[in-house]
N, C-alpha and C. Protein backbone atom coordinates (compact mmCIF):
# COMPACT_ATOMS: atom_id res chain seq x y z
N UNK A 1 58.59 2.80 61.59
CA UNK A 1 59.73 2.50 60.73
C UNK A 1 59.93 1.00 60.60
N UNK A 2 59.58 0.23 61.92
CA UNK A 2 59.78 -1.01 62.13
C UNK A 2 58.56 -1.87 60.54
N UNK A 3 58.32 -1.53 60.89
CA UNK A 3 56.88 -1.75 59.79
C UNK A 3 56.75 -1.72 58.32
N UNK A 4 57.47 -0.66 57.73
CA UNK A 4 57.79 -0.23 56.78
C UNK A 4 59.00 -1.07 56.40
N UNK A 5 59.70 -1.35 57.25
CA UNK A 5 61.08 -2.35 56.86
C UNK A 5 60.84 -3.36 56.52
N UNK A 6 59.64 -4.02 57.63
CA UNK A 6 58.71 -5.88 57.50
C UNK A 6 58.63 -5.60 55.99
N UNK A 7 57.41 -4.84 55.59
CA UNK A 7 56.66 -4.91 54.56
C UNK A 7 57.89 -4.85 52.80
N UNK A 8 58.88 -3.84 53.54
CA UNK A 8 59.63 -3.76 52.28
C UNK A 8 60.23 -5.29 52.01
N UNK A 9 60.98 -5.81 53.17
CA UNK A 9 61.47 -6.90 53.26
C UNK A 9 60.44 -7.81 52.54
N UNK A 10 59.39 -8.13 52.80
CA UNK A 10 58.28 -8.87 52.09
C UNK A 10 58.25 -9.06 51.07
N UNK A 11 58.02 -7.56 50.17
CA UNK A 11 57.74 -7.24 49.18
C UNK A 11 59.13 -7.70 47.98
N UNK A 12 60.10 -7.79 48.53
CA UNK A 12 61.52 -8.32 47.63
C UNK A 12 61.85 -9.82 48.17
N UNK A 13 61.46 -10.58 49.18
CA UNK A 13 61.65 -11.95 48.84
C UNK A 13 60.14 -12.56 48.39
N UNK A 14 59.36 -11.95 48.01
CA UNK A 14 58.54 -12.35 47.32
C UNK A 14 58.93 -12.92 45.96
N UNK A 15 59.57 -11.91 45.16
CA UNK A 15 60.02 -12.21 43.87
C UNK A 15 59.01 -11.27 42.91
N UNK A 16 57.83 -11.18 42.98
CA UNK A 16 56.71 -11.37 41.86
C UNK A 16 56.35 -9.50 42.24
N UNK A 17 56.51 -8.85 43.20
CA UNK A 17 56.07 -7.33 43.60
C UNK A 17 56.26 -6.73 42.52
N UNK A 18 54.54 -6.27 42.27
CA UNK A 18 54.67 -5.55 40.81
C UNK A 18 54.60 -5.99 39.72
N UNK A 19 55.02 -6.92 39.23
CA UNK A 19 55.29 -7.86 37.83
C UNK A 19 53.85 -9.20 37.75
N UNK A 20 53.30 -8.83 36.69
CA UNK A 20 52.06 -10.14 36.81
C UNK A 20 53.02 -11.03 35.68
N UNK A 21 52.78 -12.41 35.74
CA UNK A 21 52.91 -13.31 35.60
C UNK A 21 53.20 -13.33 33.91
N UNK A 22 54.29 -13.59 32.84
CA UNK A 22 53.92 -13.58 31.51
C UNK A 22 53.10 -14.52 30.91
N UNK A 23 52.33 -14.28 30.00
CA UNK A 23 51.63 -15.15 29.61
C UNK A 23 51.89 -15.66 28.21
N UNK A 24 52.09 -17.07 28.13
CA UNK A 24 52.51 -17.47 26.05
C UNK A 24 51.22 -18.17 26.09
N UNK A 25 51.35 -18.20 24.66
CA UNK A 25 50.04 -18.37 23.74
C UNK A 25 50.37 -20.02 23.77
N UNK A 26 50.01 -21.21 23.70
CA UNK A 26 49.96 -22.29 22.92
C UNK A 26 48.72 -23.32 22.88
N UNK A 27 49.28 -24.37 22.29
CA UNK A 27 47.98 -25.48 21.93
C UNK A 27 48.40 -27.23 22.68
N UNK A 28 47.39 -27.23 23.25
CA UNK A 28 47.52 -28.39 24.19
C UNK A 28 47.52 -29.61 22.93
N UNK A 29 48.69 -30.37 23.31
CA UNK A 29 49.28 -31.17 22.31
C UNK A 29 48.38 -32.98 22.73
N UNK A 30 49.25 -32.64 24.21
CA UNK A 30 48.52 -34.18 24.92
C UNK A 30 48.41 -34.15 26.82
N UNK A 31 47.59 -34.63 27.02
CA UNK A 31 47.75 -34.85 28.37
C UNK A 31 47.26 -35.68 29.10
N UNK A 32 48.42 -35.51 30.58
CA UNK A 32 48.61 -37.39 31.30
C UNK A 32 47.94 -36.53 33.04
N UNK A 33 46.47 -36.32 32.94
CA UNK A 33 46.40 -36.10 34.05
C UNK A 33 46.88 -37.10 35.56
N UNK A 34 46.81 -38.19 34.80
CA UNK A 34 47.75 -39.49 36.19
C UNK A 34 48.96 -38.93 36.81
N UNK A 35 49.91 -38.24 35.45
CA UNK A 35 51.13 -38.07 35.79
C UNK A 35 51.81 -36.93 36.02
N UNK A 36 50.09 -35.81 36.16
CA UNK A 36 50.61 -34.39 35.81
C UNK A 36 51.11 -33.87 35.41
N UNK A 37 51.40 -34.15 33.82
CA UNK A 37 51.53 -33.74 32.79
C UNK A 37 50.80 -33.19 31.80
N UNK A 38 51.42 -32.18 30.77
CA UNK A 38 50.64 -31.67 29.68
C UNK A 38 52.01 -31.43 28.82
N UNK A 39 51.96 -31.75 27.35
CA UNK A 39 52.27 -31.25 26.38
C UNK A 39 51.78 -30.23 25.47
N UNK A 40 52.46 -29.31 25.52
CA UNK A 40 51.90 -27.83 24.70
C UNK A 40 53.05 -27.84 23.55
N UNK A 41 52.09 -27.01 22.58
CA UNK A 41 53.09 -26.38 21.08
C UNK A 41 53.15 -24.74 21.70
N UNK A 42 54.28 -24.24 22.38
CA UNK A 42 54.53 -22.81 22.22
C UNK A 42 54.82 -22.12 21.56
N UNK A 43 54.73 -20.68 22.08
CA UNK A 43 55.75 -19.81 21.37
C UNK A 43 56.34 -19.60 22.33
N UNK A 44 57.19 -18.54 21.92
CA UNK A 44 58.79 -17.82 22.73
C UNK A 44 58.33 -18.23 24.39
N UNK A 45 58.96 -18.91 25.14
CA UNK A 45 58.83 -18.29 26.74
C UNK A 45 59.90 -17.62 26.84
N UNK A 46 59.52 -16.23 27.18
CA UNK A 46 60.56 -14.94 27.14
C UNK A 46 61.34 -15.56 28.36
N UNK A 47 60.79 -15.55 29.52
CA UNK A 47 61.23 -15.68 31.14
C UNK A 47 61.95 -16.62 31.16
N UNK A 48 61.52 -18.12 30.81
CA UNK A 48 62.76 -19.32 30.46
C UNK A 48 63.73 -18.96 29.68
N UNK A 49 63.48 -17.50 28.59
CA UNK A 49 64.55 -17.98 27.83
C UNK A 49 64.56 -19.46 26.39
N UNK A 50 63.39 -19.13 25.99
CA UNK A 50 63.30 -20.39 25.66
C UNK A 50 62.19 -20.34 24.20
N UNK A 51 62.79 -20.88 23.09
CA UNK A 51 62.31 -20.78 21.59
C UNK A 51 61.44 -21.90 21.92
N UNK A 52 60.18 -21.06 20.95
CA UNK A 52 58.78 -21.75 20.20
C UNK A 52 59.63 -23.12 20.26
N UNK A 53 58.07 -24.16 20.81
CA UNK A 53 59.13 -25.40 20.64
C UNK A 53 57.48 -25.92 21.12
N UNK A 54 57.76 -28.11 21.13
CA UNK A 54 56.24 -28.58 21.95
C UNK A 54 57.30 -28.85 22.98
N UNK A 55 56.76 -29.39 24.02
CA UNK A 55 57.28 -29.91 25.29
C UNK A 55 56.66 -30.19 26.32
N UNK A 56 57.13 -30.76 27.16
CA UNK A 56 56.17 -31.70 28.10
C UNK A 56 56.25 -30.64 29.44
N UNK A 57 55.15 -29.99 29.83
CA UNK A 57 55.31 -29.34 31.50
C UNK A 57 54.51 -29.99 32.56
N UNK A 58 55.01 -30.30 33.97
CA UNK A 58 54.30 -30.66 34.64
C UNK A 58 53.17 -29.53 35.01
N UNK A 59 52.12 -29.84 35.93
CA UNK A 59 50.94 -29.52 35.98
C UNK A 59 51.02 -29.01 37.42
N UNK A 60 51.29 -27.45 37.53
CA UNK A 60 51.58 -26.96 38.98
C UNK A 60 50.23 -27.01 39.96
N UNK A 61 50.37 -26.78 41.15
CA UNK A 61 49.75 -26.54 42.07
C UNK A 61 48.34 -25.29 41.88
N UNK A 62 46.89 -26.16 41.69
CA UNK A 62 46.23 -24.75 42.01
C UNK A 62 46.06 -24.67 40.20
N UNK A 63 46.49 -25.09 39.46
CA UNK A 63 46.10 -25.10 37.83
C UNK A 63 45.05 -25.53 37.46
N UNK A 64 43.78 -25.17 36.69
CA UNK A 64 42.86 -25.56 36.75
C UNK A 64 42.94 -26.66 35.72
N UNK A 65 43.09 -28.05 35.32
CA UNK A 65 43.08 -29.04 34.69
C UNK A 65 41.95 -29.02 33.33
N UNK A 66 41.06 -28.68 34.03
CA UNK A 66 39.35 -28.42 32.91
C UNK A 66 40.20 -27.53 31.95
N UNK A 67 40.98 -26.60 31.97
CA UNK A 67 41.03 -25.51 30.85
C UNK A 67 42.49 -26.64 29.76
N UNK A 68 42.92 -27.37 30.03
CA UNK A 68 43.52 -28.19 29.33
C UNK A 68 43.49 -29.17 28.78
N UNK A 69 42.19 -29.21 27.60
CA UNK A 69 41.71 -30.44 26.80
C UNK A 69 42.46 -29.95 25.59
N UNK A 70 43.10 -31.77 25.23
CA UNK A 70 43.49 -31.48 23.80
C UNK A 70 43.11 -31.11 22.68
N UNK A 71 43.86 -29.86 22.25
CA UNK A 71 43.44 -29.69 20.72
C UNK A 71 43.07 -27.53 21.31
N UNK A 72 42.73 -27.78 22.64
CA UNK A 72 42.68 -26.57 23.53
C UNK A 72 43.49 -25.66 23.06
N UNK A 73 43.01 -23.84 22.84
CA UNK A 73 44.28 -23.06 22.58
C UNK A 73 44.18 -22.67 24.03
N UNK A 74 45.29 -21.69 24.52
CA UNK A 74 45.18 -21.22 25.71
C UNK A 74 46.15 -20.27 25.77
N UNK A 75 46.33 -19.56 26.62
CA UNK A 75 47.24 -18.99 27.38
C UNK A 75 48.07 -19.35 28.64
N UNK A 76 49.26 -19.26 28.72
CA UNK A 76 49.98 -19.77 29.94
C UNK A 76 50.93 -18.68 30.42
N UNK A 77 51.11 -19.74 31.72
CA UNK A 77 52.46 -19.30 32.52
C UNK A 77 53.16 -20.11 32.75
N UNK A 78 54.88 -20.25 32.98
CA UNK A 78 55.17 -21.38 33.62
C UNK A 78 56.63 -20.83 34.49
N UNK A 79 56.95 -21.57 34.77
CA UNK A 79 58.57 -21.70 35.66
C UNK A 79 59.44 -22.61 36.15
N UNK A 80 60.22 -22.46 36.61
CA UNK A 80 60.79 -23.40 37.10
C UNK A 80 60.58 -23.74 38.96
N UNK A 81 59.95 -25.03 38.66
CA UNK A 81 59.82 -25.34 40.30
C UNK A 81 60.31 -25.97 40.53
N UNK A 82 61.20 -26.43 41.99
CA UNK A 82 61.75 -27.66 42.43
C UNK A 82 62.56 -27.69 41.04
N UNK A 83 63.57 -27.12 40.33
CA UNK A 83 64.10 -27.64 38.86
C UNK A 83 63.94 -27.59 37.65
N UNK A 84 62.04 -28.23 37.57
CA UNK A 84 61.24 -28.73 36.87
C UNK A 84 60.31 -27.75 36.40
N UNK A 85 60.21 -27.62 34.67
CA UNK A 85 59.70 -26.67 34.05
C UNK A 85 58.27 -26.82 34.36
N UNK A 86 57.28 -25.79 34.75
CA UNK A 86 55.84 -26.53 35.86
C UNK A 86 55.51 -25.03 34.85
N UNK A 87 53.85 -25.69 34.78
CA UNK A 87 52.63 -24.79 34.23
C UNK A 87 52.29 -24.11 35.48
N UNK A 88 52.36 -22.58 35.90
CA UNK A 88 51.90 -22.35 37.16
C UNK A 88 50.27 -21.58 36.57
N UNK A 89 49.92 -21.41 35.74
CA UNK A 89 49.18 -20.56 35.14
C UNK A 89 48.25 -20.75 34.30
N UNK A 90 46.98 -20.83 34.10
CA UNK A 90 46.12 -20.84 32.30
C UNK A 90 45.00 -19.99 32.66
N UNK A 91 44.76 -19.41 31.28
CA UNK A 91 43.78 -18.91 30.94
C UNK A 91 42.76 -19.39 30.09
């Protein structure tokens, strides 16, 4: 029982149990690998809450950089880390 409690407990401060990551469509606008930055043209981020727009995201942890050359279409993820709207994701 003890066990089953750990794991449930786990599984809800995780956040993410069950749910993969959303992914928006956009086009790499510009980017400051110095400053870990990228500018993308989106669409909708459902999860932010947040209308088609360009904007500047920092460059999260573990993101592969190579898949973000300008002019690049891609797929993303992002969130809020530390505050700060962060790319956690590309395809």
């Amino acid at each position: 029982m003890k066990k089953l409690i750990a794991i449930t407990l786990a599984i809800a401060l995780s956040g993410t149990a069950g749910f993969a990551a959303e992914m928006t469509k956009g086009k790499v606008k510009k980017l400051d690998e110095k400053a870990g930055k990228v500018t993308i043209i989106h669409e909708e981020l459902k999860s932010l809450d947040m209308p088609a727009m360009t904007m500047v995201f920092r460059i999260g942890d573990g993101v592969d950089v190579a898949k973000l050359k300008v002019g690049a279409n891609i797929e993303f993820s992002a969130d809020r880390v530390n505050g700060k709207i962060t790319l956690t994701e590309v395809k």
